[in-house]
PDB file of N, CA and C in Angstrom:
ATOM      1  N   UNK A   1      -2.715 -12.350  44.061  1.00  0.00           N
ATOM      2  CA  UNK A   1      -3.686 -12.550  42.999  1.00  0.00           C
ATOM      3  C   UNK A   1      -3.588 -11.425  41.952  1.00  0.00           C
ATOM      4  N   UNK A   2      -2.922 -10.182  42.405  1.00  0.00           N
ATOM      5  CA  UNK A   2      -3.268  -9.324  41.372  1.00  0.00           C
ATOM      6  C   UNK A   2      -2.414  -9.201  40.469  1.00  0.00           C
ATOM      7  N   UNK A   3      -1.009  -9.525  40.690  1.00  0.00           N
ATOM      8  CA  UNK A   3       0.042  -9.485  40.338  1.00  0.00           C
ATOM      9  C   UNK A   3      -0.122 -11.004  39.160  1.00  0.00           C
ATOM     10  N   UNK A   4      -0.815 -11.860  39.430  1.00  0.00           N
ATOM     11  CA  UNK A   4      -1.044 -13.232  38.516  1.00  0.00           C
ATOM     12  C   UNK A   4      -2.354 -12.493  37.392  1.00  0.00           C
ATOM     13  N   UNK A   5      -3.167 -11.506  37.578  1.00  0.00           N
ATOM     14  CA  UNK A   5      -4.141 -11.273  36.979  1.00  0.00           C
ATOM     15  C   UNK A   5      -3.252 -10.298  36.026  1.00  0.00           C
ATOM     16  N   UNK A   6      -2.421  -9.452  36.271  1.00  0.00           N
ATOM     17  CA  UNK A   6      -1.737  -8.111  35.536  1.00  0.00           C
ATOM     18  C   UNK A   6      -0.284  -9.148  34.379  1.00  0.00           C
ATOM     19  N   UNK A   7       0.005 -10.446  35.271  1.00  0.00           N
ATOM     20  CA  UNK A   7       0.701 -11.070  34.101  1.00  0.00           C
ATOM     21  C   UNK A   7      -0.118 -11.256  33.124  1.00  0.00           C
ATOM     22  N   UNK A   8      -1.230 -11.802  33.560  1.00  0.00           N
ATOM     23  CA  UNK A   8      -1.744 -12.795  32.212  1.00  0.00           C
ATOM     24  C   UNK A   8      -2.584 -11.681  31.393  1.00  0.00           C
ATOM     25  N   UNK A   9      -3.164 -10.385  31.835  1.00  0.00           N
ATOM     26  CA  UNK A   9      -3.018  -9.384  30.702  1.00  0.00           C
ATOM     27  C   UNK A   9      -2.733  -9.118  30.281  1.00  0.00           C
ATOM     28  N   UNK A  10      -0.911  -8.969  30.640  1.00  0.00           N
ATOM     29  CA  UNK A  10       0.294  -8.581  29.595  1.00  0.00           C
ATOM     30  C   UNK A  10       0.386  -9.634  28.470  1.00  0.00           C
ATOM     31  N   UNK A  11      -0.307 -11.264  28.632  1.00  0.00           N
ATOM     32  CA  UNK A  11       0.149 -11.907  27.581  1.00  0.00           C
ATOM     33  C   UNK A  11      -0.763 -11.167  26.398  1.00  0.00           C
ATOM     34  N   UNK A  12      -0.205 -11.853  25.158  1.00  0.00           N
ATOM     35  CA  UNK A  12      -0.887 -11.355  23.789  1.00  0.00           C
ATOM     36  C   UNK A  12      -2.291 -11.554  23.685  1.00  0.00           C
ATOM     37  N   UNK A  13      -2.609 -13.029  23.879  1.00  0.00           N
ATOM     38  CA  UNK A  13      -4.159 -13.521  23.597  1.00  0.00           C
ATOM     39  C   UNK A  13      -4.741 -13.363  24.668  1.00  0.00           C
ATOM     40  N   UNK A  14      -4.265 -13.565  25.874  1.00  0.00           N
ATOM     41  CA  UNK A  14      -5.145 -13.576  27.584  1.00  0.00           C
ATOM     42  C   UNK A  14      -5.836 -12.218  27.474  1.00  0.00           C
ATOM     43  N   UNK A  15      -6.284 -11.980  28.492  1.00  0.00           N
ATOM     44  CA  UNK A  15      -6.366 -10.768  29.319  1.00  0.00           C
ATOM     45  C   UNK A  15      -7.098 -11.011  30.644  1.00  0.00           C
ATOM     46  N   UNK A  16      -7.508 -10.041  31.357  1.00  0.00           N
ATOM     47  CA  UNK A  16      -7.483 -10.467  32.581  1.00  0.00           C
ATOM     48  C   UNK A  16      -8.873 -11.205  32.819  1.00  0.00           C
ATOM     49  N   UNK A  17      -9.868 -11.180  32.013  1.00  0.00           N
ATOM     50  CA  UNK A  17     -10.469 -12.071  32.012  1.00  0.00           C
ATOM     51  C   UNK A  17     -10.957 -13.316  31.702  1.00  0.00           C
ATOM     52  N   UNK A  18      -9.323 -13.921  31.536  1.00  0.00           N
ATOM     53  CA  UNK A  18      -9.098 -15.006  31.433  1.00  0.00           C
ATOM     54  C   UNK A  18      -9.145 -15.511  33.101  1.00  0.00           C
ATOM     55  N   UNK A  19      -8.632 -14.869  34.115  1.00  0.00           N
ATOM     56  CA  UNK A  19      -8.550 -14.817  35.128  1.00  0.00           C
ATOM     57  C   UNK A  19      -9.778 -14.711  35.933  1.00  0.00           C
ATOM     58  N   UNK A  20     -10.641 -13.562  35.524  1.00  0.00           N
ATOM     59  CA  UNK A  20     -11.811 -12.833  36.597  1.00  0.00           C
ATOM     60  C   UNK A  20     -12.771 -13.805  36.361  1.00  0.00           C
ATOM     61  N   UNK A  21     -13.254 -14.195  35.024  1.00  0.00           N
ATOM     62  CA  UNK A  21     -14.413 -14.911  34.392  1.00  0.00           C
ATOM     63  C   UNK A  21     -14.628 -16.202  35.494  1.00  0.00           C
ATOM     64  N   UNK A  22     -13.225 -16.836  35.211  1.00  0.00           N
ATOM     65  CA  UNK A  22     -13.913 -18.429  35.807  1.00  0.00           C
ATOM     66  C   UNK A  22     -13.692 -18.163  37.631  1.00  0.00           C
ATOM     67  N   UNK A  23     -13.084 -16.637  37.985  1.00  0.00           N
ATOM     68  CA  UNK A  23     -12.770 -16.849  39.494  1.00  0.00           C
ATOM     69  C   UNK A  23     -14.556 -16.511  39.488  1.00  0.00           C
ATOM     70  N   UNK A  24     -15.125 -15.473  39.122  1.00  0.00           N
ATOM     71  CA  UNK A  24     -16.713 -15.053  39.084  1.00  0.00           C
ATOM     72  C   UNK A  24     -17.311 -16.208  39.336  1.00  0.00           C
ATOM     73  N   UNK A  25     -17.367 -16.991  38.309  1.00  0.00           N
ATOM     74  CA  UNK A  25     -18.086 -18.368  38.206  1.00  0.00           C
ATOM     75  C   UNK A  25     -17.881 -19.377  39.382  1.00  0.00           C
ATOM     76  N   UNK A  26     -16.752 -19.460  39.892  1.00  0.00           N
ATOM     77  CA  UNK A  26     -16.274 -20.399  41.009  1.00  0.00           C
ATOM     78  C   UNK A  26     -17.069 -19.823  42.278  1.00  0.00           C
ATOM     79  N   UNK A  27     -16.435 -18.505  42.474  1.00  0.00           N
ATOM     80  CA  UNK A  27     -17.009 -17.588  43.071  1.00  0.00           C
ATOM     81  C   UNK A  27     -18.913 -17.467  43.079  1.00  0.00           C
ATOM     82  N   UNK A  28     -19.674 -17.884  42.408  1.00  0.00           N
ATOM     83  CA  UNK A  28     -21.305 -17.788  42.753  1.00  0.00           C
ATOM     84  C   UNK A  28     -21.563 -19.050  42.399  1.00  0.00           C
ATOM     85  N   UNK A  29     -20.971 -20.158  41.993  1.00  0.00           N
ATOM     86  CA  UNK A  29     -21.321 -21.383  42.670  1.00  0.00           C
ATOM     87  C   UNK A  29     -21.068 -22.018  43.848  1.00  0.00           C
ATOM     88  N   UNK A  30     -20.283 -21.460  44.661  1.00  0.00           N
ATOM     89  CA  UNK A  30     -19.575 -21.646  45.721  1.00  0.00           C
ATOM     90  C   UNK A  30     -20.418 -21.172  47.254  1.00  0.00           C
ATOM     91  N   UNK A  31     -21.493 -19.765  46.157  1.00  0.00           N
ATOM     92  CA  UNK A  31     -22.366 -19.295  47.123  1.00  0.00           C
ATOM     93  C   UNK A  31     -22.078 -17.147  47.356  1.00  0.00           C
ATOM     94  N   UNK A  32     -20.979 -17.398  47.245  1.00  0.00           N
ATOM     95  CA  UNK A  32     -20.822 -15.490  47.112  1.00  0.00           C
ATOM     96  C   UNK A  32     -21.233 -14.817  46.417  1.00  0.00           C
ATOM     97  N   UNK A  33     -22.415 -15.019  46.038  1.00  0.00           N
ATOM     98  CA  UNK A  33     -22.529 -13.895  44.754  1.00  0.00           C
ATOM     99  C   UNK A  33     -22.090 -12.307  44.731  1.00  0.00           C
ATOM    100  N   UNK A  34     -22.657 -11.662  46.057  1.00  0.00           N
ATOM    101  CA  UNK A  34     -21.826 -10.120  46.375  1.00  0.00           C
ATOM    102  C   UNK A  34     -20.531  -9.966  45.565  1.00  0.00           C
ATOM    103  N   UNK A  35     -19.473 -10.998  45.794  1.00  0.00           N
ATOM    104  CA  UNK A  35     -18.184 -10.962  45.586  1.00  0.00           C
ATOM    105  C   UNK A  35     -18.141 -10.993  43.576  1.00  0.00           C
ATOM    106  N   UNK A  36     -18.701 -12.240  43.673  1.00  0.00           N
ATOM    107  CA  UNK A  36     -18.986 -12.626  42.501  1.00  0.00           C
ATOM    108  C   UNK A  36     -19.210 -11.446  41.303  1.00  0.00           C
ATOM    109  N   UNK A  37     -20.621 -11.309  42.100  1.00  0.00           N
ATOM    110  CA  UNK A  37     -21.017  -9.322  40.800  1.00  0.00           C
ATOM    111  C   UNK A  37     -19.614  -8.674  40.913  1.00  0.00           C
ATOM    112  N   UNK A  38     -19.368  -8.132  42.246  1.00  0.00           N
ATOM    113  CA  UNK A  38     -18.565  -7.086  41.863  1.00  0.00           C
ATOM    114  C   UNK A  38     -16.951  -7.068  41.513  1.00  0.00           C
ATOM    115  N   UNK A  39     -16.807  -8.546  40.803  1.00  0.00           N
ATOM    116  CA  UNK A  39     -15.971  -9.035  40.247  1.00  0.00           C
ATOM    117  C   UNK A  39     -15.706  -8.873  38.923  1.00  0.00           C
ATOM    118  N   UNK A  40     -17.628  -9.314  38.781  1.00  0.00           N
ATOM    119  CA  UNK A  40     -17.782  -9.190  37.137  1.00  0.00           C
ATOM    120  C   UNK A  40     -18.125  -7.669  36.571  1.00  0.00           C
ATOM    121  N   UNK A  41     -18.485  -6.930  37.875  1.00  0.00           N
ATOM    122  CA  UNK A  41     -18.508  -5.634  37.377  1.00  0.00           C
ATOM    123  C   UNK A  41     -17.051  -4.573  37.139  1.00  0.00           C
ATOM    124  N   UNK A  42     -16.038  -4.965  37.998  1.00  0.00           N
ATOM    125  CA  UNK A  42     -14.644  -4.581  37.667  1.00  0.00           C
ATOM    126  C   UNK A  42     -13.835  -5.024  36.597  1.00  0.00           C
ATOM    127  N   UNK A  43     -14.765  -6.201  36.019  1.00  0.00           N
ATOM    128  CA  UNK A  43     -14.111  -6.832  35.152  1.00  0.00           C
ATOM    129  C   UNK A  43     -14.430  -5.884  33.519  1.00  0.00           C
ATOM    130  N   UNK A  44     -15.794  -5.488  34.257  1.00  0.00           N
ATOM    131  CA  UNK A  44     -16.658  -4.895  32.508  1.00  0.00           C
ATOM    132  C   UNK A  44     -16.025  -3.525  32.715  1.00  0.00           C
ATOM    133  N   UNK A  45     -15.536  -2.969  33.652  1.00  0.00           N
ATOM    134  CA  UNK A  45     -15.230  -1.584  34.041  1.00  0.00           C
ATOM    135  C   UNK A  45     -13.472  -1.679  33.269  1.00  0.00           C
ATOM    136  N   UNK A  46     -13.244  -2.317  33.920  1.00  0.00           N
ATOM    137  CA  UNK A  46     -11.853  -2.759  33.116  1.00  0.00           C
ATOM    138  C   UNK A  46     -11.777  -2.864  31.642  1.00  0.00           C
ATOM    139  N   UNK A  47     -12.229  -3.661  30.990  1.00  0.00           N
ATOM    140  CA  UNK A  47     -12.695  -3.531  29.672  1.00  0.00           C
ATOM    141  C   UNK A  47     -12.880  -2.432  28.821  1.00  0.00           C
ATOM    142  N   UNK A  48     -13.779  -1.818  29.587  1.00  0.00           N
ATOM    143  CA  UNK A  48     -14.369  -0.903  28.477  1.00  0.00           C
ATOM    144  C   UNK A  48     -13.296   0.208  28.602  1.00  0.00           C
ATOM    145  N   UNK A  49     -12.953   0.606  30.036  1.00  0.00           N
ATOM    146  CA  UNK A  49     -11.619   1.532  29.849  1.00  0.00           C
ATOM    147  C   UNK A  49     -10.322   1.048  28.959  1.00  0.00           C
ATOM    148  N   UNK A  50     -10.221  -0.322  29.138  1.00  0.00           N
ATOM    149  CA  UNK A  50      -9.271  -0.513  27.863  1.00  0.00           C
ATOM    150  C   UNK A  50      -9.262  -0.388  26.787  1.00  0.00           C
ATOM    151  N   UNK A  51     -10.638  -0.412  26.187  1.00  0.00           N
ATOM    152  CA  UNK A  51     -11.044  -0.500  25.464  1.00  0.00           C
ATOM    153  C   UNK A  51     -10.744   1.215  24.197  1.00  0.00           C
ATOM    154  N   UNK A  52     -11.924   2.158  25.290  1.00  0.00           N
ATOM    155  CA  UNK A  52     -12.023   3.090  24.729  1.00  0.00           C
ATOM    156  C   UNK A  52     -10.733   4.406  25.232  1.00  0.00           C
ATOM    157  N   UNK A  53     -10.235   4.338  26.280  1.00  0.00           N
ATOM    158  CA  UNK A  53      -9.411   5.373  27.129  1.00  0.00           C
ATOM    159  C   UNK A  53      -7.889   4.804  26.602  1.00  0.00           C
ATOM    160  N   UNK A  54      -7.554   3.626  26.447  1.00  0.00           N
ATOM    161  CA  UNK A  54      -5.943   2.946  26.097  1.00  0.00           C
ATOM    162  C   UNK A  54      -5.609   3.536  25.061  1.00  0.00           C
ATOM    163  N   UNK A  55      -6.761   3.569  23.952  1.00  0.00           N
ATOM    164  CA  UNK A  55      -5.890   4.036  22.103  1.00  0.00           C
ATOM    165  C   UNK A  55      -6.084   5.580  22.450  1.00  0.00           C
ATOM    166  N   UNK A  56      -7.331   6.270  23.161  1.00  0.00           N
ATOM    167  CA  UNK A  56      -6.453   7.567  23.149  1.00  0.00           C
ATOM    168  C   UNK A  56      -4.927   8.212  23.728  1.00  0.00           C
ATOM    169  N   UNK A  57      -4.941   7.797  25.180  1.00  0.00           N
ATOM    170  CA  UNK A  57      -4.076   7.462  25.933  1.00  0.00           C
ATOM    171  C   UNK A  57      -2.586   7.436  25.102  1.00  0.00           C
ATOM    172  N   UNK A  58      -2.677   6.257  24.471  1.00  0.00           N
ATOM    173  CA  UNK A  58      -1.402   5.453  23.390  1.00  0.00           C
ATOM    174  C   UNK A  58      -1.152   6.591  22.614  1.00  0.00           C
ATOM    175  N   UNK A  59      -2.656   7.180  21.778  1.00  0.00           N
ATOM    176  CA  UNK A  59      -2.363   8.389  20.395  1.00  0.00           C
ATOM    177  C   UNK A  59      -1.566   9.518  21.316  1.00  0.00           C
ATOM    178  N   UNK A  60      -2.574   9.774  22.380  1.00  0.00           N
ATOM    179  CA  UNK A  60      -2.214  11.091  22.615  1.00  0.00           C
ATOM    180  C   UNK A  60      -0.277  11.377  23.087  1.00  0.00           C
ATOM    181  N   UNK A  61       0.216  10.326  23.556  1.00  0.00           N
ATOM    182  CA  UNK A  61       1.249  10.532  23.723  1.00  0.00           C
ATOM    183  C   UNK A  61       2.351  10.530  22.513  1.00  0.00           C
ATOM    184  N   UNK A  62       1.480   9.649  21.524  1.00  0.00           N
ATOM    185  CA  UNK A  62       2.960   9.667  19.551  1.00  0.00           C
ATOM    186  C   UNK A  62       2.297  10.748  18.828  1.00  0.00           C
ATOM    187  N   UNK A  63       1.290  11.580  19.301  1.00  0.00           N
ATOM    188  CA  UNK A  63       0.739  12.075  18.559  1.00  0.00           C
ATOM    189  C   UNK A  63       0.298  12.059  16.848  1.00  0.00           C
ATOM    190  N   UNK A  64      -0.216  10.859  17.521  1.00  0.00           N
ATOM    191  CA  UNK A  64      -1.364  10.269  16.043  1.00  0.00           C
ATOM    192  C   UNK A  64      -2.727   9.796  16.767  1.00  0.00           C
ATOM    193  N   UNK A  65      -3.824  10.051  15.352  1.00  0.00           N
ATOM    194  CA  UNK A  65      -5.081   9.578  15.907  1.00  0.00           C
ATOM    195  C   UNK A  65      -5.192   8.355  16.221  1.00  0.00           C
ATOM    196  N   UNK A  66      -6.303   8.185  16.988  1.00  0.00           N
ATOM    197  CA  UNK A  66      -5.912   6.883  18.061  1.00  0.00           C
ATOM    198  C   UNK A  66      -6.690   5.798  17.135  1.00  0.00           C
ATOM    199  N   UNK A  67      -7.387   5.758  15.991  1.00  0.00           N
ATOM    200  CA  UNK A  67      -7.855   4.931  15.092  1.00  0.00           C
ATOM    201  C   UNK A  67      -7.072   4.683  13.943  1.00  0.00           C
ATOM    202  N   UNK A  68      -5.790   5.293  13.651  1.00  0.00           N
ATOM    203  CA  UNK A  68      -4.844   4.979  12.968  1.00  0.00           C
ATOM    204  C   UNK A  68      -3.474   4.632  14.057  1.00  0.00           C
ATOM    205  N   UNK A  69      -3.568   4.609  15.015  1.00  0.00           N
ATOM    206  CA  UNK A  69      -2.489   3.298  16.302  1.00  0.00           C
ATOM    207  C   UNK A  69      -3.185   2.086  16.070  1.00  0.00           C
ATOM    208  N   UNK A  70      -4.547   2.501  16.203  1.00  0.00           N
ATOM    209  CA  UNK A  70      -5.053   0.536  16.186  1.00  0.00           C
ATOM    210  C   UNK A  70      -4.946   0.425  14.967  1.00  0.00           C
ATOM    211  N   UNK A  71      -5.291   0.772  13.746  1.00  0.00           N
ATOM    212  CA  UNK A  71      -5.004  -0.200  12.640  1.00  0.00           C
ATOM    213  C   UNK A  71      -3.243   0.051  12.313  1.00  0.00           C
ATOM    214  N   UNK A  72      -2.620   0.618  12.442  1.00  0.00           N
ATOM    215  CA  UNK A  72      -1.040   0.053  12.901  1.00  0.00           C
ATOM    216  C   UNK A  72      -0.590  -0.912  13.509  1.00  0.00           C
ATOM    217  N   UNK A  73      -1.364  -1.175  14.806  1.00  0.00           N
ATOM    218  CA  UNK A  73      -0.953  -2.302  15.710  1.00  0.00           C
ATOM    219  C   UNK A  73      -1.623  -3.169  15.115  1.00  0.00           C
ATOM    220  N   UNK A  74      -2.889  -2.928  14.816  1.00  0.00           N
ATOM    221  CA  UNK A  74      -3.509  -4.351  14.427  1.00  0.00           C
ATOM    222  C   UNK A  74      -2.689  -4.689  12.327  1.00  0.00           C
ATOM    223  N   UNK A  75      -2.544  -4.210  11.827  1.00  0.00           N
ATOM    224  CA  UNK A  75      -1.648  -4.520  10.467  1.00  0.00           C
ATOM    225  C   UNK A  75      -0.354  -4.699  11.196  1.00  0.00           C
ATOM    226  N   UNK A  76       0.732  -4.155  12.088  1.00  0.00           N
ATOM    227  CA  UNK A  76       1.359  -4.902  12.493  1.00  0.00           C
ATOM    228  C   UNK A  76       1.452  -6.160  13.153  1.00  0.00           C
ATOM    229  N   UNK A  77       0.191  -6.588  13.825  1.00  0.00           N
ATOM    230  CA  UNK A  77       0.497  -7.944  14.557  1.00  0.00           C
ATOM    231  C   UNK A  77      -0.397  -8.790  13.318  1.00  0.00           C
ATOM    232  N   UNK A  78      -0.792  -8.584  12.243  1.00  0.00           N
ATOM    233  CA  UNK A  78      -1.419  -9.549  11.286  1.00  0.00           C
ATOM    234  C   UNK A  78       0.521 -10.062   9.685  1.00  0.00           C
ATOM    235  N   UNK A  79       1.027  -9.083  10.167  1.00  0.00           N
ATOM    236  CA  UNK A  79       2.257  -9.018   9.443  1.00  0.00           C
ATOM    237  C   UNK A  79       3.663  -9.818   9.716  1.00  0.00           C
ATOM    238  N   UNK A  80       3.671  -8.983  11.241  1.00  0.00           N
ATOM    239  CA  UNK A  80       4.487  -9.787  12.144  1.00  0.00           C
ATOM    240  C   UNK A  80       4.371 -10.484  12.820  1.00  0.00           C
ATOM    241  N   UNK A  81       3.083 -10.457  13.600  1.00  0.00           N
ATOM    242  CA  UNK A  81       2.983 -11.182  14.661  1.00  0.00           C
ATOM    243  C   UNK A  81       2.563 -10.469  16.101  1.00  0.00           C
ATOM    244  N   UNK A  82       3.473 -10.732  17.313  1.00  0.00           N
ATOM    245  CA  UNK A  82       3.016 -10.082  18.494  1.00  0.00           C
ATOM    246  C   UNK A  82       3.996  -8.944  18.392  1.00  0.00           C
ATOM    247  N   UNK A  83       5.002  -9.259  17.963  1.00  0.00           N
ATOM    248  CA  UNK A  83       6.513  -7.859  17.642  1.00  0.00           C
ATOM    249  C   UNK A  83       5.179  -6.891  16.712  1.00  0.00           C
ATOM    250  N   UNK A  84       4.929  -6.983  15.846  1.00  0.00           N
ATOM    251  CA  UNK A  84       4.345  -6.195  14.793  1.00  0.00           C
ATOM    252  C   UNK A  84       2.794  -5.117  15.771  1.00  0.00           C
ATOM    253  N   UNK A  85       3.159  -5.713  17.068  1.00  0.00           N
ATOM    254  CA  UNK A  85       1.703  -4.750  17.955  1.00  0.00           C
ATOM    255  C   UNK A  85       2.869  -3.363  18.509  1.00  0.00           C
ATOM    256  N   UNK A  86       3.715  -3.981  18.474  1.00  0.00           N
ATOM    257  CA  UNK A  86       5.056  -2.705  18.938  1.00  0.00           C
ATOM    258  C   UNK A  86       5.520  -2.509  17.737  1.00  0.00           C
ATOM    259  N   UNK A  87       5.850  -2.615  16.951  1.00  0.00           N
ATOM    260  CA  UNK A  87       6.351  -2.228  15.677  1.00  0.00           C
ATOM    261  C   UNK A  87       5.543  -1.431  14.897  1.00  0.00           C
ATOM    262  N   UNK A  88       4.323  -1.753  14.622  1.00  0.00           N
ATOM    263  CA  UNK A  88       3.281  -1.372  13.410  1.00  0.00           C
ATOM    264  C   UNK A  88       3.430   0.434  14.132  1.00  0.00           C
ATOM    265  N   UNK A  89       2.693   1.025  15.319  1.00  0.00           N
ATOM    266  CA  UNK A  89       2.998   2.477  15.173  1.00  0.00           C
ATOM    267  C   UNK A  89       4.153   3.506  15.524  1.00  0.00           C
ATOM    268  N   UNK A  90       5.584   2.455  15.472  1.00  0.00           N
ATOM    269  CA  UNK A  90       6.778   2.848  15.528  1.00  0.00           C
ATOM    270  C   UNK A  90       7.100   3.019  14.201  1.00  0.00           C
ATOM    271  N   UNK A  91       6.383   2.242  13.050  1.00  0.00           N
ATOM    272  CA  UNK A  91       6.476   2.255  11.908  1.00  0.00           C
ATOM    273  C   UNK A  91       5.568   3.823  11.239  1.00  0.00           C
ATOM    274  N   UNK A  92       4.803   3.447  11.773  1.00  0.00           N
ATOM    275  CA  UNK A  92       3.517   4.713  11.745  1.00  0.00           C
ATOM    276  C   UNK A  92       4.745   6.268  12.039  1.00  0.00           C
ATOM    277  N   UNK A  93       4.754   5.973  13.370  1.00  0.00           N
ATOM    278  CA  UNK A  93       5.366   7.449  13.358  1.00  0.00           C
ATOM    279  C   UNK A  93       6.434   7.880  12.582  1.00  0.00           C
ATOM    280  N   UNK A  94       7.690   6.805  12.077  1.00  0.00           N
ATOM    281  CA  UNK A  94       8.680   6.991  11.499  1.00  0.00           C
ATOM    282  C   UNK A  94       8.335   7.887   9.821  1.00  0.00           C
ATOM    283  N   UNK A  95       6.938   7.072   9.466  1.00  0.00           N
ATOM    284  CA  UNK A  95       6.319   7.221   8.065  1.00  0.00           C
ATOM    285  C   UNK A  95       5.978   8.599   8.315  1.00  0.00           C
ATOM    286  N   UNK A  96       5.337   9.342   9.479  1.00  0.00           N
ATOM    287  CA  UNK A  96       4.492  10.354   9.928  1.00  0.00           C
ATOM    288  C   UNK A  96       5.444  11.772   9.494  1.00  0.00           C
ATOM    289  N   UNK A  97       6.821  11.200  10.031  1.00  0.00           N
ATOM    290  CA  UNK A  97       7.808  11.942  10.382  1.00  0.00           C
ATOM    291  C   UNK A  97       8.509  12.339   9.262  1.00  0.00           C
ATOM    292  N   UNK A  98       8.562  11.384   8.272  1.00  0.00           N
ATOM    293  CA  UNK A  98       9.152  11.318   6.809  1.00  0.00           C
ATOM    294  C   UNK A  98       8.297  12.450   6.498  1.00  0.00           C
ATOM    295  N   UNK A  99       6.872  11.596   5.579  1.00  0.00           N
ATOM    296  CA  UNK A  99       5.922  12.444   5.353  1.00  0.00           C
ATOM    297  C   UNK A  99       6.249  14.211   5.443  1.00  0.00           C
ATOM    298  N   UNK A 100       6.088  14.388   6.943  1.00  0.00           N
ATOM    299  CA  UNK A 100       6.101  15.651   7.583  1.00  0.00           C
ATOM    300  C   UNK A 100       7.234  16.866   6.968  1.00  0.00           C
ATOM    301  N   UNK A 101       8.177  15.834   6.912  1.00  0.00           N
ATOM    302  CA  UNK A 101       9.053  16.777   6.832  1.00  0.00           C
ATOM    303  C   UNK A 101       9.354  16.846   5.352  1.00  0.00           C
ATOM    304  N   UNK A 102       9.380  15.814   4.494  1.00  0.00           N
ATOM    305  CA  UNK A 102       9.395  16.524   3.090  1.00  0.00           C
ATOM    306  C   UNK A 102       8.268  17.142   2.782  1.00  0.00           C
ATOM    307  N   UNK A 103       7.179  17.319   3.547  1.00  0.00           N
ATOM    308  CA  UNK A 103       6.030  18.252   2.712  1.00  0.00           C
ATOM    309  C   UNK A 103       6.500  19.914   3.465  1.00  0.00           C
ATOM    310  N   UNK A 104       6.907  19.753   4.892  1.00  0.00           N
ATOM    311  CA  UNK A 104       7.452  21.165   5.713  1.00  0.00           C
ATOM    312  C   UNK A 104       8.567  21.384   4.731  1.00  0.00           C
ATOM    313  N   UNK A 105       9.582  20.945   4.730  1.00  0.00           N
ATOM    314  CA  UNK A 105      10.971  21.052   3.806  1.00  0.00           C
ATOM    315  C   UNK A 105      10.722  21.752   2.566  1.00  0.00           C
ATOM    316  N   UNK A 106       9.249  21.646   2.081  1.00  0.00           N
ATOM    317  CA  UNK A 106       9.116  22.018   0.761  1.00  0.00           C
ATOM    318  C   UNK A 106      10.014  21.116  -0.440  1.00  0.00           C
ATOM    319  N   UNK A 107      10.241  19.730  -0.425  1.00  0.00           N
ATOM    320  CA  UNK A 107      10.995  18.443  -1.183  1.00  0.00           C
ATOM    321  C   UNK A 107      10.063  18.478  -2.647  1.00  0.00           C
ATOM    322  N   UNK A 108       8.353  18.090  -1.896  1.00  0.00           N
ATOM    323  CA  UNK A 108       7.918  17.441  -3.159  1.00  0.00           C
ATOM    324  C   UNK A 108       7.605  18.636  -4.104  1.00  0.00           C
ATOM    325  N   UNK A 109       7.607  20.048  -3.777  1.00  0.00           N
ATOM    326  CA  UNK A 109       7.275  21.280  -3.825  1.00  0.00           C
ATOM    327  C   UNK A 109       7.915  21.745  -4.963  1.00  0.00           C
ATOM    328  N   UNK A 110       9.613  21.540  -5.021  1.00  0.00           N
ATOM    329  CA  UNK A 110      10.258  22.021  -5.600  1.00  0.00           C
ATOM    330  C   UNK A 110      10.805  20.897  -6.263  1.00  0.00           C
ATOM    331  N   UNK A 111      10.295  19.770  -6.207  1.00  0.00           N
ATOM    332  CA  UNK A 111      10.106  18.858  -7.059  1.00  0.00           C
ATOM    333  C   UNK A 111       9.312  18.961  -8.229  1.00  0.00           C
ATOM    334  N   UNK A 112       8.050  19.004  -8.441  1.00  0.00           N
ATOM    335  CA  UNK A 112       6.759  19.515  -8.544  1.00  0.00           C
ATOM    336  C   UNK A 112       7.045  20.431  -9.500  1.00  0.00           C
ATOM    337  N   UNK A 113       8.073  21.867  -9.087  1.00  0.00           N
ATOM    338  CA  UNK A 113       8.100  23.089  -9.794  1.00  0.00           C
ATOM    339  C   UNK A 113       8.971  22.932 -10.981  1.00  0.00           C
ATOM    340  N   UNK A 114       9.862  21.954 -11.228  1.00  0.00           N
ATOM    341  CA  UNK A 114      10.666  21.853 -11.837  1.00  0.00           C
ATOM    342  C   UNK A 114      10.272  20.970 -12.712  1.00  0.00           C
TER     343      UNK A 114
END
């Protein structure tokens, strides 16, 4: 089961509570509720760590703020598509990196002076 719940998170639109929601529901009409709650409570626990802990997580490792990864990923997947959720802050960092280094390089500087 868990291994069918961790695919269908990986898809683009799913996530795993595409999975937990209707097992919950099956699950306390059926009569379990015990099971049921603490289904739906792993489910909200899940969430919200994805939620708020993933984009730091994501920033902290390209080192960019984690509210400019999501609007990267999210302007990449409105551009491209599902490629454009991997693309948009590969794009980000490449720009980051440009940026960086003609302002370190001193480029626009002695551009500027002249």
């Amino acid at each position: 089961m868990q291994f069918g719940i961790a695919f269908v998170d990986a898809l683009p639109i799913f996530g795993s509570g595409t999975v937990m929601i209707p097992w919950t529901v099956i699950l306390a009409f059926s009569g379990d509720l015990k099971l049921a709650i603490g289904i739906f409570i792993l489910w909200c626990i899940m969430s919200i760590v994805r939620q708020f802990v993933e984009p730091k997580i994501v920033s902290g490792s390209i080192g960019i703020h984690p509210i400019f990864t999501l609007i990267a990923m999210y302007t990449g997947f409105k551009f491209i598509g599902v490629w454009g959720l991997l693309l948009g802050p590969i794009v980000l960092i490449i720009l980051k990196n440009i940026y960086g280094t003609i302002i370190d390089k001193g480029v626009v500087k002695s551009i500027l002076e002249r």
